[in-house]
N, C-alpha and C. Protein backbone atom coordinates (compact mmCIF):
# COMPACT_ATOMS: atom_id res chain seq x y z
N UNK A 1 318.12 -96.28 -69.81
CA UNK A 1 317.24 -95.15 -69.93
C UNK A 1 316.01 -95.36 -69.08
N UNK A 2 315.41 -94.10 -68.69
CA UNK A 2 314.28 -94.24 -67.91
C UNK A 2 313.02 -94.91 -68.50
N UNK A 3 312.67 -94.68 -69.88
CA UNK A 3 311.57 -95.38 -70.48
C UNK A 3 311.01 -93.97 -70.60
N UNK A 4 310.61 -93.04 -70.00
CA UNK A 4 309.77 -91.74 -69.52
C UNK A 4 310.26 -90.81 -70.29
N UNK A 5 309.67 -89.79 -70.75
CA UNK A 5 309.61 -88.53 -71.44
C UNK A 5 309.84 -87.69 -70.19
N UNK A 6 310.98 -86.66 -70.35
CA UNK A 6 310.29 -85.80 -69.39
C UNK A 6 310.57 -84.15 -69.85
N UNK A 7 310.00 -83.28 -69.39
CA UNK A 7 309.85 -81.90 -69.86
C UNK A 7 311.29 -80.89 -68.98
N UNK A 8 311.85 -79.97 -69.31
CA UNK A 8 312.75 -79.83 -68.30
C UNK A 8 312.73 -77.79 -68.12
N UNK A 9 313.16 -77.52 -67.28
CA UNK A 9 313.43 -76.27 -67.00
C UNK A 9 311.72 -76.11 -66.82
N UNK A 10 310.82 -74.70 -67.09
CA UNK A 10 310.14 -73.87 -66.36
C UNK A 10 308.56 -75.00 -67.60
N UNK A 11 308.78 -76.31 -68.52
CA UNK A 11 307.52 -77.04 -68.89
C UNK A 11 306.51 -77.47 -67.75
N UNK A 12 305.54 -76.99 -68.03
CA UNK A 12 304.16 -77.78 -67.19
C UNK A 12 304.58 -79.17 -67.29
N UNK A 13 303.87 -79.65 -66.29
CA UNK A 13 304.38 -81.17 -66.00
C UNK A 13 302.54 -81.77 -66.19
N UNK A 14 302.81 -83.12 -67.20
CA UNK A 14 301.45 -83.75 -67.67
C UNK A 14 300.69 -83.94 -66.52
N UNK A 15 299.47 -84.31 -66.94
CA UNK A 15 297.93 -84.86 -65.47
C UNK A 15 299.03 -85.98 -65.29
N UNK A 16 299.39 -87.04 -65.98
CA UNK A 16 299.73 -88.39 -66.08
C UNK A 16 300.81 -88.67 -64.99
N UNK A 17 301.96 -87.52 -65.14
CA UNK A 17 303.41 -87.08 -64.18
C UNK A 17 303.01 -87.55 -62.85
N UNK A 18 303.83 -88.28 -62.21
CA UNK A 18 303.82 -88.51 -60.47
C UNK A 18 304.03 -87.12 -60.26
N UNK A 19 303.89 -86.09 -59.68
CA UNK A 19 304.56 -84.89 -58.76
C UNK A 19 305.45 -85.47 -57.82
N UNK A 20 304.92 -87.10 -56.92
CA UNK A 20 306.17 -86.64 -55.97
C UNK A 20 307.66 -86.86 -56.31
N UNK A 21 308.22 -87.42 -57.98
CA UNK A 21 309.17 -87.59 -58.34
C UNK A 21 309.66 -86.44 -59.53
N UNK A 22 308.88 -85.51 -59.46
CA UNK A 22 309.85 -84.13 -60.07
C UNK A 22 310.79 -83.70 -59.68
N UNK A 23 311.05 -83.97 -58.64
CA UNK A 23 312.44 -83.88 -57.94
C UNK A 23 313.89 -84.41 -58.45
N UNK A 24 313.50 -85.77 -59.17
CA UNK A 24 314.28 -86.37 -60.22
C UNK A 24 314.79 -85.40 -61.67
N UNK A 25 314.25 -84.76 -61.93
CA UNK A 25 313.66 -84.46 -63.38
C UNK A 25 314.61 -83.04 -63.57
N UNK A 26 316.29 -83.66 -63.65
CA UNK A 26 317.16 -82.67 -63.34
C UNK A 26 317.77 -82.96 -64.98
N UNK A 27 318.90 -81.63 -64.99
CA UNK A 27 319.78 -81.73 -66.05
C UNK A 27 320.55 -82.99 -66.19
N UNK A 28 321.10 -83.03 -64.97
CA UNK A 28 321.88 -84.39 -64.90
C UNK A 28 321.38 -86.12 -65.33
N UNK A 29 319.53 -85.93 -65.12
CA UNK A 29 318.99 -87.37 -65.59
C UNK A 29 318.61 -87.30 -66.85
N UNK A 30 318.68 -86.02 -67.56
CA UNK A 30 318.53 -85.98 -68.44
C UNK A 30 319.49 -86.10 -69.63
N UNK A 31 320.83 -85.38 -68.98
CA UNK A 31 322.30 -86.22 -69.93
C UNK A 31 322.49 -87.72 -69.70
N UNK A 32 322.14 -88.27 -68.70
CA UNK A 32 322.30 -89.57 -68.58
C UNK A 32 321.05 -89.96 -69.21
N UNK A 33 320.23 -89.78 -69.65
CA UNK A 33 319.61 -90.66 -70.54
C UNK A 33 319.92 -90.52 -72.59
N UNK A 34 320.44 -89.12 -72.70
CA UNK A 34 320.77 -88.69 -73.72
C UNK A 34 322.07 -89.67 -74.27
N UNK A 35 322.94 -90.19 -72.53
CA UNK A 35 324.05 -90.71 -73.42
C UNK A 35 323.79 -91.89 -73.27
N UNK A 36 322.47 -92.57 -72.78
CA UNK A 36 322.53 -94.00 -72.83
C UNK A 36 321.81 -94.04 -74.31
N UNK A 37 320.88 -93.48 -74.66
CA UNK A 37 321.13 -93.55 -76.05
C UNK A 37 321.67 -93.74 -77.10
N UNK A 38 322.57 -92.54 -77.08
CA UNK A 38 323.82 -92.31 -77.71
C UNK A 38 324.46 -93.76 -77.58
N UNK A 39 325.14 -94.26 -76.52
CA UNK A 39 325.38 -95.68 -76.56
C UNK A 39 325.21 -96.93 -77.30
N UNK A 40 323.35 -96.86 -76.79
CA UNK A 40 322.66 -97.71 -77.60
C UNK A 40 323.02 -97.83 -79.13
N UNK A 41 322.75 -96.93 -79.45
CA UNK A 41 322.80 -96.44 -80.64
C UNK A 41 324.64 -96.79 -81.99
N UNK A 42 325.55 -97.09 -80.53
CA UNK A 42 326.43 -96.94 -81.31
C UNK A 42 327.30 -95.63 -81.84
N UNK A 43 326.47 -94.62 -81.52
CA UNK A 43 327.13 -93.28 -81.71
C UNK A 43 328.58 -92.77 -81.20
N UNK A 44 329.94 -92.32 -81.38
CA UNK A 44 330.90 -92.44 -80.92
C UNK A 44 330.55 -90.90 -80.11
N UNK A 45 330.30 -90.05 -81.24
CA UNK A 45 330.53 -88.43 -80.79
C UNK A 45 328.88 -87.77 -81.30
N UNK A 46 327.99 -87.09 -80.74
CA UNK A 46 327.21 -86.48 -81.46
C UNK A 46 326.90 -85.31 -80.89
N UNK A 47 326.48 -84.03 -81.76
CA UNK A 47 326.12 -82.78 -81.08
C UNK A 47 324.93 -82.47 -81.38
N UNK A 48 324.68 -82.27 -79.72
CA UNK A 48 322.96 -82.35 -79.36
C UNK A 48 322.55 -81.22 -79.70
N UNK A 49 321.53 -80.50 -79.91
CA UNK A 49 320.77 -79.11 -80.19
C UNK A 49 319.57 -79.03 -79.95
N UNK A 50 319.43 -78.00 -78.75
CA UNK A 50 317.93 -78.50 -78.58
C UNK A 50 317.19 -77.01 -78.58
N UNK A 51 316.12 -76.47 -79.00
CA UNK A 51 315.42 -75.49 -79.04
C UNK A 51 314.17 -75.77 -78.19
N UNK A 52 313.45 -74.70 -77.84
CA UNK A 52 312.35 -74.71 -77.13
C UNK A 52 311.07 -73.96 -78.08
């Protein structure tokens, strides 16, 4: 996992945020951190739900 929080789709991005690596800050790094979790964790199967 990245260590990092990050906000996704149309969220303001923190003072704290690099800008020049929002470019990263895709759907795809964001399932890959969801399933290294999941991993971690031991989880076989889980269903994610996420609201805004």
């Amino acid at each position: 996992m990245s260590g990092l929080w990050r906000g996704c789709g149309r969220s303001t991005p923190w003072a704290i945020d690099d800008l020049e690596r929002l470019d990263e800050n895709t759907t795809a790094a964001l399932i890959d951190d969801l399933e290294a979790l999941r991993a971690h964790l031991g989880i076989d199967a889980w269903l994610v739900h996420g609201v805004s």
